[in-house]
PDB file of N, CA and C in Angstrom:
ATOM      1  N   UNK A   1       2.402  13.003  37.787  1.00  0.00           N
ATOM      2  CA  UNK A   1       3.069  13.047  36.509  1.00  0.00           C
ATOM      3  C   UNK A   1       2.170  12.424  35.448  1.00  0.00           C
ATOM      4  N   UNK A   2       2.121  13.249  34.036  1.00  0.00           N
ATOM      5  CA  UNK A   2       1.830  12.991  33.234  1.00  0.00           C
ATOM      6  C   UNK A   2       2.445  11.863  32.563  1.00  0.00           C
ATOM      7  N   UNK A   3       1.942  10.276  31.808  1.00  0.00           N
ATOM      8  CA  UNK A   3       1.850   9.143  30.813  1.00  0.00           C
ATOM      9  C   UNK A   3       1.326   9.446  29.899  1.00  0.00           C
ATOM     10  N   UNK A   4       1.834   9.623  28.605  1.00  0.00           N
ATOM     11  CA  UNK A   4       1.270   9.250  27.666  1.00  0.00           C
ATOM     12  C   UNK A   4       0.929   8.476  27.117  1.00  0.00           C
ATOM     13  N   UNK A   5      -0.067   7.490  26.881  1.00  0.00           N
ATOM     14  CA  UNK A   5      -0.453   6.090  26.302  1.00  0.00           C
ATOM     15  C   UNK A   5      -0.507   6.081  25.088  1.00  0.00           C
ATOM     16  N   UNK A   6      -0.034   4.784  24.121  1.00  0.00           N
ATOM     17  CA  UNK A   6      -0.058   5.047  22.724  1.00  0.00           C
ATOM     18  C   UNK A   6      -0.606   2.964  22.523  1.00  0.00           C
ATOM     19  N   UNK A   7      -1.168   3.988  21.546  1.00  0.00           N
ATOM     20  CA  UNK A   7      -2.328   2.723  20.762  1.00  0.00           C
ATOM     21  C   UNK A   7      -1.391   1.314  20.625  1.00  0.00           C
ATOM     22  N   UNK A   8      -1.547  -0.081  21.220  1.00  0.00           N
ATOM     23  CA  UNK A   8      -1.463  -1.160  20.503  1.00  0.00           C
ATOM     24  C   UNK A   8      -2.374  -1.726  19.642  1.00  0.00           C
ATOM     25  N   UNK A   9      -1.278  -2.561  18.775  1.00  0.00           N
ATOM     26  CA  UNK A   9      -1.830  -2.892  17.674  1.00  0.00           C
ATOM     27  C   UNK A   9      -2.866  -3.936  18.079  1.00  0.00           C
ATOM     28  N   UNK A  10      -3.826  -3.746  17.478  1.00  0.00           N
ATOM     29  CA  UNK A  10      -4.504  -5.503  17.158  1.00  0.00           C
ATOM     30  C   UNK A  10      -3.813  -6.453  16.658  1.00  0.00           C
ATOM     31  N   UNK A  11      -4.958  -7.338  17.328  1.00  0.00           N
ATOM     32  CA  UNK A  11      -4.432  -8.456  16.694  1.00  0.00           C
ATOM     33  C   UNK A  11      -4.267  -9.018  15.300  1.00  0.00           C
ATOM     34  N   UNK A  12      -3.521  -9.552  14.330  1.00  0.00           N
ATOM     35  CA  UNK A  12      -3.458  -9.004  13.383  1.00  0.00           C
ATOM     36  C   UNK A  12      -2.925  -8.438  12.518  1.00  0.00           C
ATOM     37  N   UNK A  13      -2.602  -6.551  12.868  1.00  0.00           N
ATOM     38  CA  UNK A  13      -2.119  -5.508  12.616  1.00  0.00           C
ATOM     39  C   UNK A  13      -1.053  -5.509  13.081  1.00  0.00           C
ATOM     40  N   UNK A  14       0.070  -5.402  11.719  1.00  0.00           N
ATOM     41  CA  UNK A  14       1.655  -4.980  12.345  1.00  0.00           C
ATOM     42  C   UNK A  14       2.120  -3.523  11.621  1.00  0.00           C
ATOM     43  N   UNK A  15       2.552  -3.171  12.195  1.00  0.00           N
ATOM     44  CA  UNK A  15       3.044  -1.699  12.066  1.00  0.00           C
ATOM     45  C   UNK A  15       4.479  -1.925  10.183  1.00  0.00           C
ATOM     46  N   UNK A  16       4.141  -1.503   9.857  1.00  0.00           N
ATOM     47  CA  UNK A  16       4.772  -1.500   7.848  1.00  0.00           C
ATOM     48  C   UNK A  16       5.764  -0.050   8.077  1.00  0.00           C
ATOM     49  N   UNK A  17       5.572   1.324   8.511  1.00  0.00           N
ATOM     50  CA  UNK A  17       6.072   2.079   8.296  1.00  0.00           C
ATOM     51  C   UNK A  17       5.352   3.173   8.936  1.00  0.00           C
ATOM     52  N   UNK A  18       6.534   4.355   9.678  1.00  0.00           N
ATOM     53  CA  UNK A  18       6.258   5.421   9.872  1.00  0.00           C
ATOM     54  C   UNK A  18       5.570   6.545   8.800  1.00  0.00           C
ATOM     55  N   UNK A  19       4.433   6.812   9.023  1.00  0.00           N
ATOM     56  CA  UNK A  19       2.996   7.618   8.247  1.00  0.00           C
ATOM     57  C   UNK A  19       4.256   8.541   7.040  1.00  0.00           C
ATOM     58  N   UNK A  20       5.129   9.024   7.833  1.00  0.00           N
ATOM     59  CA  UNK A  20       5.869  10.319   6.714  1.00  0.00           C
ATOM     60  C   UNK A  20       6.621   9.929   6.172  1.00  0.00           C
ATOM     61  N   UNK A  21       7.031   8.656   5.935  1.00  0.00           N
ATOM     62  CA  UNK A  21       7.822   7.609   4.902  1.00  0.00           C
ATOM     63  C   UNK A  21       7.149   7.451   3.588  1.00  0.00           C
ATOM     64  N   UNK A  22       6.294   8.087   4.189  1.00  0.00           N
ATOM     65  CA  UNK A  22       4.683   7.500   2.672  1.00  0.00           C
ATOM     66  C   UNK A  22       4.430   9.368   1.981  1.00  0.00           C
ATOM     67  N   UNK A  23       5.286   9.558   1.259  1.00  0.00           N
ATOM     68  CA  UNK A  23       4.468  10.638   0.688  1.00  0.00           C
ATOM     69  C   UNK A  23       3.526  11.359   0.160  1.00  0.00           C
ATOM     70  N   UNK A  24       2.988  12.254   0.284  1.00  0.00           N
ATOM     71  CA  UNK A  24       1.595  12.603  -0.968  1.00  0.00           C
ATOM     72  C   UNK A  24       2.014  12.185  -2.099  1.00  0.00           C
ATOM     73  N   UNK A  25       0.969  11.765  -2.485  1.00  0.00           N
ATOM     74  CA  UNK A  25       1.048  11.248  -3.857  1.00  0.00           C
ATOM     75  C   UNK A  25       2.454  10.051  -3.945  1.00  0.00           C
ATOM     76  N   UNK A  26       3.167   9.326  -3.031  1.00  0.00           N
ATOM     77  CA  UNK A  26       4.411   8.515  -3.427  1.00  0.00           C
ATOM     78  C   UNK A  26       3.826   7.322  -3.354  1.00  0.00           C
ATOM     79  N   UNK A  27       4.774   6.111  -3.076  1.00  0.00           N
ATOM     80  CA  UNK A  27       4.598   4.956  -2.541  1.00  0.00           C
ATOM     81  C   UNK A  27       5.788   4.537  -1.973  1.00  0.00           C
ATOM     82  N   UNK A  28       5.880   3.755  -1.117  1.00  0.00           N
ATOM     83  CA  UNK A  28       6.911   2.816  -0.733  1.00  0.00           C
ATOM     84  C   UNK A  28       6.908   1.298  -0.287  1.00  0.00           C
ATOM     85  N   UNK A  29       7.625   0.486  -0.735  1.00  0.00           N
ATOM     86  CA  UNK A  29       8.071  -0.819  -0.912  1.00  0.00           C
ATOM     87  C   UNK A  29       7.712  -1.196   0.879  1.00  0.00           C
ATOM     88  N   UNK A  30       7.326  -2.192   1.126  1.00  0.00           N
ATOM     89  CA  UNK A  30       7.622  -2.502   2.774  1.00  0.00           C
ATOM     90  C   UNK A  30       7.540  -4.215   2.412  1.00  0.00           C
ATOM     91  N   UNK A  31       8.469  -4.500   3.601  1.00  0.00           N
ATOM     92  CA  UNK A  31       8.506  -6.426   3.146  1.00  0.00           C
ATOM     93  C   UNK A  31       7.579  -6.977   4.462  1.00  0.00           C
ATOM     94  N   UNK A  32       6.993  -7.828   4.467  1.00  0.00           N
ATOM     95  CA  UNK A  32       6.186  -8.517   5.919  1.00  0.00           C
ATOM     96  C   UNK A  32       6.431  -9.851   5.851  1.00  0.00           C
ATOM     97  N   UNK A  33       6.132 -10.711   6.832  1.00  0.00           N
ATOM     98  CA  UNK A  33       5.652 -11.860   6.415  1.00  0.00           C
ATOM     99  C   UNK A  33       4.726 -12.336   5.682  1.00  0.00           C
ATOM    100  N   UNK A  34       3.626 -11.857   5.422  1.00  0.00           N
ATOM    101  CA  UNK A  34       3.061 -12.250   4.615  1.00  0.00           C
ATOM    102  C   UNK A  34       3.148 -11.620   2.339  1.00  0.00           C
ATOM    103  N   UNK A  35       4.455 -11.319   2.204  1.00  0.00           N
ATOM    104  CA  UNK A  35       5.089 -11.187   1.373  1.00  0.00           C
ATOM    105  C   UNK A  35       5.302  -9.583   1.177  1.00  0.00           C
ATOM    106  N   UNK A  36       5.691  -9.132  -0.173  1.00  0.00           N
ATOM    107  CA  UNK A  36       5.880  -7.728  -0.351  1.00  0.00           C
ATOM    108  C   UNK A  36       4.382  -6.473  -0.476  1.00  0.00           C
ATOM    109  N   UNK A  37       4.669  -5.674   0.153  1.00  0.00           N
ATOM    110  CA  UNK A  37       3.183  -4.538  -0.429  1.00  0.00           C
ATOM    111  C   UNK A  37       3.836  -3.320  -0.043  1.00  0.00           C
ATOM    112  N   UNK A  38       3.170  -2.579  -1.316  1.00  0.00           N
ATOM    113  CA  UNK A  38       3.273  -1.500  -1.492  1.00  0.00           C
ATOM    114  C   UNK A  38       2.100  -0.231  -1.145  1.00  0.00           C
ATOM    115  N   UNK A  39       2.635   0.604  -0.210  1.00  0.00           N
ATOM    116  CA  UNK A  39       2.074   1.422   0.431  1.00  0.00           C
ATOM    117  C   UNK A  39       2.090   3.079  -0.807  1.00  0.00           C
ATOM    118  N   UNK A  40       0.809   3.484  -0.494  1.00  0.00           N
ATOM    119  CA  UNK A  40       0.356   4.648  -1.755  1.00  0.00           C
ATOM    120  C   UNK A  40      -0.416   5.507  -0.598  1.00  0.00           C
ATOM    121  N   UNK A  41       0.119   6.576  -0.570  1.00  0.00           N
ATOM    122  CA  UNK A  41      -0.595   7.453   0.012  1.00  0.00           C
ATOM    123  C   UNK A  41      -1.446   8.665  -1.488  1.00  0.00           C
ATOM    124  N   UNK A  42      -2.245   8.656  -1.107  1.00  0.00           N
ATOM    125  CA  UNK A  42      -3.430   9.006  -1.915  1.00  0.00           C
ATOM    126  C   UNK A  42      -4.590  10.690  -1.159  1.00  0.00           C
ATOM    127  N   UNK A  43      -3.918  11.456  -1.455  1.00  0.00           N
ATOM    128  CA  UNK A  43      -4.981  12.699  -0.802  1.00  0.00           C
ATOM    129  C   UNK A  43      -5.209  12.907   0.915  1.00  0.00           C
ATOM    130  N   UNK A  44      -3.459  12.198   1.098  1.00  0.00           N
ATOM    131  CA  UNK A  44      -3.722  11.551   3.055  1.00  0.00           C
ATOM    132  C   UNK A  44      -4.327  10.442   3.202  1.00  0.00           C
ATOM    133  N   UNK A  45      -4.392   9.873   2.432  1.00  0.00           N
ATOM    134  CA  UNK A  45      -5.099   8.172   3.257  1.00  0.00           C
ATOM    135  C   UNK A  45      -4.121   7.248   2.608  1.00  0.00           C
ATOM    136  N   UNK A  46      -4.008   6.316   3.468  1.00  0.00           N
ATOM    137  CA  UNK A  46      -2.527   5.248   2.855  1.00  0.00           C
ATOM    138  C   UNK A  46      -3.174   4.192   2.865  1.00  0.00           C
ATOM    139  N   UNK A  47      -3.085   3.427   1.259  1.00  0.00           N
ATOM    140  CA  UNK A  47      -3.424   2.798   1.008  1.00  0.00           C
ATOM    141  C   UNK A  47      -2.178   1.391   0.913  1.00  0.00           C
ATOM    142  N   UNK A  48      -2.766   0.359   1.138  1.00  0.00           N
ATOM    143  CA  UNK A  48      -2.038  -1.072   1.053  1.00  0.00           C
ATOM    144  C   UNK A  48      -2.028  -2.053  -0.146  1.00  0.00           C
ATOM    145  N   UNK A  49      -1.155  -2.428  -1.308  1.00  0.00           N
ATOM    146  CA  UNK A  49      -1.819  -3.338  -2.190  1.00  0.00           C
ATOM    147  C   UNK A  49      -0.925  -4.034  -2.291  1.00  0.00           C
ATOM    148  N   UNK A  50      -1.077  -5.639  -2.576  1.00  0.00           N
ATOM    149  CA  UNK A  50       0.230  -6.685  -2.796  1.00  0.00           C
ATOM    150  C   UNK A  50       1.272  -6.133  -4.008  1.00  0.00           C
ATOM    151  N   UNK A  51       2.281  -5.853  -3.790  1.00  0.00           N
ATOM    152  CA  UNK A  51       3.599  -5.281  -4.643  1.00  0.00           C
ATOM    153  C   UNK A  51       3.899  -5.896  -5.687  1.00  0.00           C
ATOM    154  N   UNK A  52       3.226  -6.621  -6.524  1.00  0.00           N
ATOM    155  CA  UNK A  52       3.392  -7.613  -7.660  1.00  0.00           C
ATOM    156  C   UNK A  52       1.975  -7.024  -8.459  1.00  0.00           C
ATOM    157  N   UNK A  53       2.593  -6.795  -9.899  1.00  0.00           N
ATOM    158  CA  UNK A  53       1.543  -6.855 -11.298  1.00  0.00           C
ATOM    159  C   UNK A  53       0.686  -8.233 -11.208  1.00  0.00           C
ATOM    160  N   UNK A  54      -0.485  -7.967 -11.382  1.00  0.00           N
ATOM    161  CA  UNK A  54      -0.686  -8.986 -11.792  1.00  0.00           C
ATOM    162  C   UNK A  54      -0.085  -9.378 -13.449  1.00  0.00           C
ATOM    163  N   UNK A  55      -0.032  -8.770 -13.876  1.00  0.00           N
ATOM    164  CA  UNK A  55       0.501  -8.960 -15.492  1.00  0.00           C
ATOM    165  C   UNK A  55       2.044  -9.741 -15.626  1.00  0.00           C
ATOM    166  N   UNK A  56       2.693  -9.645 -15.112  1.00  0.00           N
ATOM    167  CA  UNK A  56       3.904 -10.261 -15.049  1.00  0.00           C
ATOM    168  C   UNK A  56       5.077 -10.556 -13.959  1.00  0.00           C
ATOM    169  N   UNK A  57       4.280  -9.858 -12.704  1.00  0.00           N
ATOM    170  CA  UNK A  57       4.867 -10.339 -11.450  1.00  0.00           C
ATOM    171  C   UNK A  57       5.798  -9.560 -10.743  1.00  0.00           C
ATOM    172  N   UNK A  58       6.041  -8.074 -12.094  1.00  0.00           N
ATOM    173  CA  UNK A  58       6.907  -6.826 -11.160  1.00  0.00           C
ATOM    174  C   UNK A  58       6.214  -6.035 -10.208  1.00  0.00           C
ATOM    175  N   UNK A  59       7.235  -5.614  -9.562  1.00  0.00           N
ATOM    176  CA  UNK A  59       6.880  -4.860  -8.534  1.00  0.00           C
ATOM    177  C   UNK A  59       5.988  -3.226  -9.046  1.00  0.00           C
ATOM    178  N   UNK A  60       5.015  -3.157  -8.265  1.00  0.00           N
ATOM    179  CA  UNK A  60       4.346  -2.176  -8.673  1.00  0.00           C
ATOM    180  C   UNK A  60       4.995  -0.715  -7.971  1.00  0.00           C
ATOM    181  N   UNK A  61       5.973  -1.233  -6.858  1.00  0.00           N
ATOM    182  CA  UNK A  61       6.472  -0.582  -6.262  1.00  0.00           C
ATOM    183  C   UNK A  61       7.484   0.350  -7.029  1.00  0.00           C
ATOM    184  N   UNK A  62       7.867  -0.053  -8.333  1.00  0.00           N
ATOM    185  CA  UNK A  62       8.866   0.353  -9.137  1.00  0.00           C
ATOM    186  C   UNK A  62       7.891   1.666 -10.086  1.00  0.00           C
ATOM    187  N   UNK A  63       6.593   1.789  -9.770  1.00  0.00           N
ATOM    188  CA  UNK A  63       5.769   2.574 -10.998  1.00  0.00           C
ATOM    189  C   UNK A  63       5.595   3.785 -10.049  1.00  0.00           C
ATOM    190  N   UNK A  64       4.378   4.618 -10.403  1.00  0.00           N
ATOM    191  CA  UNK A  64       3.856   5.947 -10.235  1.00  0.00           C
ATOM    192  C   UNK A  64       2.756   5.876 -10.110  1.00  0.00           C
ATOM    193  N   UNK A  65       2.033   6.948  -8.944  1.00  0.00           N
ATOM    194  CA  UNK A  65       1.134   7.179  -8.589  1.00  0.00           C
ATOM    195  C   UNK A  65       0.586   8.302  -9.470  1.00  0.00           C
ATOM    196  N   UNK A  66      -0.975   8.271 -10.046  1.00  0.00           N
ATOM    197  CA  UNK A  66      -1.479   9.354 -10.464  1.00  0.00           C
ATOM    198  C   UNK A  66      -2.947   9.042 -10.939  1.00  0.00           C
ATOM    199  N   UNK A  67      -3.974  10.230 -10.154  1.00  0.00           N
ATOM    200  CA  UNK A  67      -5.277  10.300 -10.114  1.00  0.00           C
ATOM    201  C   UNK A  67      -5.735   8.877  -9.333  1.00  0.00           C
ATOM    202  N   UNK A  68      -5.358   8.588  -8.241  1.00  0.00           N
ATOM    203  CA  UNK A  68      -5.643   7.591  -7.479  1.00  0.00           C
ATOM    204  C   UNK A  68      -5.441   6.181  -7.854  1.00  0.00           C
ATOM    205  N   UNK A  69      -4.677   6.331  -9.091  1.00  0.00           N
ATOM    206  CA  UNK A  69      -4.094   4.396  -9.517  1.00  0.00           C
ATOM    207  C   UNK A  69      -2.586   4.618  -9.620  1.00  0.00           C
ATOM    208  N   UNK A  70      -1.739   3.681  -9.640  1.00  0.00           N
ATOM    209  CA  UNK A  70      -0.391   3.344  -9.524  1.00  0.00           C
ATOM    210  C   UNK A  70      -0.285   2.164 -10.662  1.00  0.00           C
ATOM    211  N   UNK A  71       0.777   2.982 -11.781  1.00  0.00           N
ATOM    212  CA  UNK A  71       1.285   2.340 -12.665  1.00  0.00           C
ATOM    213  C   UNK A  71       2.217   1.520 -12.431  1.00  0.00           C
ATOM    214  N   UNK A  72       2.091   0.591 -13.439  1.00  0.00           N
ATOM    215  CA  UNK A  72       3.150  -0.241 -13.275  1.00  0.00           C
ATOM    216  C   UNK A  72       4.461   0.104 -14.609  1.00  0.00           C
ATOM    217  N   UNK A  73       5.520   0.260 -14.494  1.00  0.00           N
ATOM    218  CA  UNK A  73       6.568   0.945 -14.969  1.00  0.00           C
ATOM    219  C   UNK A  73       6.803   0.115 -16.261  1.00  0.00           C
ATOM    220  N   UNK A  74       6.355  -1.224 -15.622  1.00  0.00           N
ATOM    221  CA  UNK A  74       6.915  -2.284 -16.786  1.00  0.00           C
ATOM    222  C   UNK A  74       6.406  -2.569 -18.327  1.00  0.00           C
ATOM    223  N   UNK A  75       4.999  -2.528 -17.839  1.00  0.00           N
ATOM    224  CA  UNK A  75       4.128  -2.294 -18.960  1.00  0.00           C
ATOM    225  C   UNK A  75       3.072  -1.473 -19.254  1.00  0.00           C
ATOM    226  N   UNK A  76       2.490  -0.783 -18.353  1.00  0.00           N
ATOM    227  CA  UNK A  76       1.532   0.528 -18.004  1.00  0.00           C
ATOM    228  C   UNK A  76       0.854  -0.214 -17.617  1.00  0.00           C
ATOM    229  N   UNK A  77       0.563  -1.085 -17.100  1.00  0.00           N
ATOM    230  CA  UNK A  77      -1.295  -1.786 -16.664  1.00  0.00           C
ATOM    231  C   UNK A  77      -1.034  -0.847 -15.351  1.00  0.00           C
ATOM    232  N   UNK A  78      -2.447  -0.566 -14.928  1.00  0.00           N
ATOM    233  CA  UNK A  78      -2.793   0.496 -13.543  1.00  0.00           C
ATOM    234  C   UNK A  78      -4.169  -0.177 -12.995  1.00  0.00           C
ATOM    235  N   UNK A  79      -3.772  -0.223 -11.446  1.00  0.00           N
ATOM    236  CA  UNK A  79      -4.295  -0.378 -10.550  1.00  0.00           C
ATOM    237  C   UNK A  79      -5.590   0.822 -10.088  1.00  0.00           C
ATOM    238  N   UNK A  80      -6.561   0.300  -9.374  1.00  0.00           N
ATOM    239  CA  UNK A  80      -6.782   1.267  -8.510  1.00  0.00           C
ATOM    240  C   UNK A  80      -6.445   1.328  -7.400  1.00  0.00           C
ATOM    241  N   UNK A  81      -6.210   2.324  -6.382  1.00  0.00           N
ATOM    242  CA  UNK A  81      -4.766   1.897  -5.227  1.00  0.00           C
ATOM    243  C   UNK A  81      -6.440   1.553  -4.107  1.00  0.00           C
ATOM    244  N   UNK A  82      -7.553   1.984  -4.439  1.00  0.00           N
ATOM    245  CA  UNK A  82      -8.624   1.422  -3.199  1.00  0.00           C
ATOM    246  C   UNK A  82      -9.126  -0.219  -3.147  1.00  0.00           C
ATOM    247  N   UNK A  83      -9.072  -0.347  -4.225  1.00  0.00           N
ATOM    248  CA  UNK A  83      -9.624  -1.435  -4.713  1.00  0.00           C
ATOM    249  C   UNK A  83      -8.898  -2.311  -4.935  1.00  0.00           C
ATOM    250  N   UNK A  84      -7.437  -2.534  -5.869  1.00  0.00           N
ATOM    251  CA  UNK A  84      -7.031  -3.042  -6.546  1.00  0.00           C
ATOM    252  C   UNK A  84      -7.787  -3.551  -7.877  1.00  0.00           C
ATOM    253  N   UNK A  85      -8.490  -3.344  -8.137  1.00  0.00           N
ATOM    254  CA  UNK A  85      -8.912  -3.369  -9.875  1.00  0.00           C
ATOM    255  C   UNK A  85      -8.398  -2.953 -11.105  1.00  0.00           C
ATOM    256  N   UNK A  86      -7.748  -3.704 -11.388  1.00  0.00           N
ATOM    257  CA  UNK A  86      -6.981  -3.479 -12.778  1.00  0.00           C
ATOM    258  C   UNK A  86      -7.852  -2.551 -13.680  1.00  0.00           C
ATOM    259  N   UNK A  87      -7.044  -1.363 -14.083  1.00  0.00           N
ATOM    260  CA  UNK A  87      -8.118   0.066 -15.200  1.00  0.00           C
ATOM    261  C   UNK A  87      -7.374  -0.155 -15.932  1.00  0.00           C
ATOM    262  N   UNK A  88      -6.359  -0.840 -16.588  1.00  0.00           N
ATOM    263  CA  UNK A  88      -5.443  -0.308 -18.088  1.00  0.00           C
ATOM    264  C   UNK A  88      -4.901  -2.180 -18.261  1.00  0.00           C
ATOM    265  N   UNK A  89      -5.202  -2.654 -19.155  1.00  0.00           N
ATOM    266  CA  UNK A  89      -4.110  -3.535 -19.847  1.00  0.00           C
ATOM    267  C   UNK A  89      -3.333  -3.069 -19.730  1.00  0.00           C
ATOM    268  N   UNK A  90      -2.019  -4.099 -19.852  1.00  0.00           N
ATOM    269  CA  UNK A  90      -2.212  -5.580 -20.313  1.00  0.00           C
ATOM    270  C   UNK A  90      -2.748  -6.446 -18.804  1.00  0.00           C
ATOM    271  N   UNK A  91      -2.872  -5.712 -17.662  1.00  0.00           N
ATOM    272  CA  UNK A  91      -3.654  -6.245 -16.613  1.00  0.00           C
ATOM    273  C   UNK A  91      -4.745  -6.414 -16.997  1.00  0.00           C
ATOM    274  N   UNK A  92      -5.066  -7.874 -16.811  1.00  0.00           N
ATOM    275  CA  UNK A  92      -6.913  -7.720 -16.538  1.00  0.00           C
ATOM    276  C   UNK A  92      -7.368  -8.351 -14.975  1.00  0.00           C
ATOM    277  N   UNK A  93      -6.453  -8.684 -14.397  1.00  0.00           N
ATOM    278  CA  UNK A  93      -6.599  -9.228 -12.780  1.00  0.00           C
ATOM    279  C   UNK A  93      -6.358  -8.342 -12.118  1.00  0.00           C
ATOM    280  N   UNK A  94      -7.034  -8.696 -10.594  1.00  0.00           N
ATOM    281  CA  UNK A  94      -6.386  -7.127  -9.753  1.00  0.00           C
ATOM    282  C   UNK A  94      -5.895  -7.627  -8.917  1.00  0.00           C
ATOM    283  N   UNK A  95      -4.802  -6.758  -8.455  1.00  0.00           N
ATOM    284  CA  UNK A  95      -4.487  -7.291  -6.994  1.00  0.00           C
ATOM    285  C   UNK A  95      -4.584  -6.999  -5.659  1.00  0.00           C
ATOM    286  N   UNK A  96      -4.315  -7.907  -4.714  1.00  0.00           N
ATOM    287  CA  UNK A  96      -4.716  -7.947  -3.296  1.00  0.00           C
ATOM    288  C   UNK A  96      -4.633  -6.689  -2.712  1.00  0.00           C
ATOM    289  N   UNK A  97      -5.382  -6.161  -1.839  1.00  0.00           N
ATOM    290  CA  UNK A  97      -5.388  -4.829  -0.959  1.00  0.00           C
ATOM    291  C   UNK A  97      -5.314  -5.448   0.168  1.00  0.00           C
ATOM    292  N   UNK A  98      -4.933  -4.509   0.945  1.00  0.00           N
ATOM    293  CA  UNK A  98      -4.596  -4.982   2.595  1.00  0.00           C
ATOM    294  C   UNK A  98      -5.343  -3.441   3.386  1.00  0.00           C
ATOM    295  N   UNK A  99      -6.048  -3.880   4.897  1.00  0.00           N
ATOM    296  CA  UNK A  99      -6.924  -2.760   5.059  1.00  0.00           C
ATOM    297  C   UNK A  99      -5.624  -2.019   5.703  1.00  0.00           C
ATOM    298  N   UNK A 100      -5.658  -0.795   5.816  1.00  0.00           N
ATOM    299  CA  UNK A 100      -5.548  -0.081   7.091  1.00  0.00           C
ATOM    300  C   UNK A 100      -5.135   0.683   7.668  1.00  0.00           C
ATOM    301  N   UNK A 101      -4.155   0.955   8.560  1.00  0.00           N
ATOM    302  CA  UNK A 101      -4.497   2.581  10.027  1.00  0.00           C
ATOM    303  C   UNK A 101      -3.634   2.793  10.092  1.00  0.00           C
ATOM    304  N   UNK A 102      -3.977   4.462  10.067  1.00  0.00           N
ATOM    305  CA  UNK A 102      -2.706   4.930  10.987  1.00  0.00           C
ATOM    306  C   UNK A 102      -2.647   5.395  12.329  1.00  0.00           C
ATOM    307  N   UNK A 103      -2.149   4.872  13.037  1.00  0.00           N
ATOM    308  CA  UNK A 103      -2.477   5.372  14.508  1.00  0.00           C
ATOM    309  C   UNK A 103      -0.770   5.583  14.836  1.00  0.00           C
ATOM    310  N   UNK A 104      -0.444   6.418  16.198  1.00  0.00           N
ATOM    311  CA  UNK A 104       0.165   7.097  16.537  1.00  0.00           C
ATOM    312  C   UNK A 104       1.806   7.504  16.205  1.00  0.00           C
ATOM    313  N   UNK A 105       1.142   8.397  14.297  1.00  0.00           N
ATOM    314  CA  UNK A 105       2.099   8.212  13.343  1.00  0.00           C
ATOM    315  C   UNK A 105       3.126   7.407  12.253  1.00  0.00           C
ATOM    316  N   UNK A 106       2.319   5.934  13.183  1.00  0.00           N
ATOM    317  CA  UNK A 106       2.801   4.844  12.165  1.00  0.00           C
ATOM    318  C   UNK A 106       1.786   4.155  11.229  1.00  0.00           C
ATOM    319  N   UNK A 107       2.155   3.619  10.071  1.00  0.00           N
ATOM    320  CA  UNK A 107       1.355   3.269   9.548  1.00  0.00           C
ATOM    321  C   UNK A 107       0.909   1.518   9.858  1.00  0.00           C
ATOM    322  N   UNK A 108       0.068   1.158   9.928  1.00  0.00           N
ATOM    323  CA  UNK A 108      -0.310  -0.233  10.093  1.00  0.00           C
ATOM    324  C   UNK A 108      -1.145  -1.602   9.271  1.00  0.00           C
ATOM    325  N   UNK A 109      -0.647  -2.554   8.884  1.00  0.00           N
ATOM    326  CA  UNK A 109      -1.859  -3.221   7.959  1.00  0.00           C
ATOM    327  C   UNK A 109      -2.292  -4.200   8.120  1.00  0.00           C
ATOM    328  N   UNK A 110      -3.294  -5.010   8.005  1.00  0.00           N
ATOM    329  CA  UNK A 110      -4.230  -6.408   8.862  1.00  0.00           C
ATOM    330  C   UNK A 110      -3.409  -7.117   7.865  1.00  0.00           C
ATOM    331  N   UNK A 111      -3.090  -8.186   8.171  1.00  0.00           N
ATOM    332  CA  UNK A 111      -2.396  -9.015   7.348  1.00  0.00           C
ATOM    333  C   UNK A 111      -3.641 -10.450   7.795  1.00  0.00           C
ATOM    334  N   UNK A 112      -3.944 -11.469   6.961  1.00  0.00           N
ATOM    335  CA  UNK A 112      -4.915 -12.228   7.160  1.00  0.00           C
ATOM    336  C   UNK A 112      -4.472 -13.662   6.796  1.00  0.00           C
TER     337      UNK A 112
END
């Protein structure tokens, strides 16, 4: 009889959300221990960034994805979702990115 084996995580790496929770082009909110982040899927690759503006501390999770940065709803400052580098005032800080994978349909992120 056939087993199928499926990937554990590293060490590290905790599983945030099933891969198709994350839409093209969407984002979604996920909570961890190590606080809130918001997941951006971007052209199929899912990206991780801490869920707080730097500009005033809302959730970025509340904005829109478009041409690979995610607005923030509150005041327009935009991220880049690879980097986190603030491209638009009234941000001029960027915020935290988190790396990482998707392995066997879930999504996963190194928390440090």
């Amino acid at each position: 009889m056939f087993t199928r084996k499926t990937a554990k995580p590293k060490a590290g790496w905790i599983r945030v959300a099933a891969a198709d929770e994350v839409p093209p082009d969407g984002l979604r909110a996920v909570q961890t221990d190590g606080g809130p982040i918001v997941l951006v899927n971007v052209d199929g690759h899912i990206y991780a960034l801490e869920d707080r503006c730097s500009h005033q501390d809302y959730p970025l999770s509340a904005g829109e994805v478009e041409d690979g940065q995610i607005e923030c709803s509150f005041h327009g400052a935009r991220f880049d979702v690879c980097t986190g580098r603030a491209t638009q005032l009234p941000a001029i800080t960027p915020v935290r990115t988190f790396e990482t994978e998707v392995r066997d349909d879930s999504v996963y992120v190194l928390l440090d």
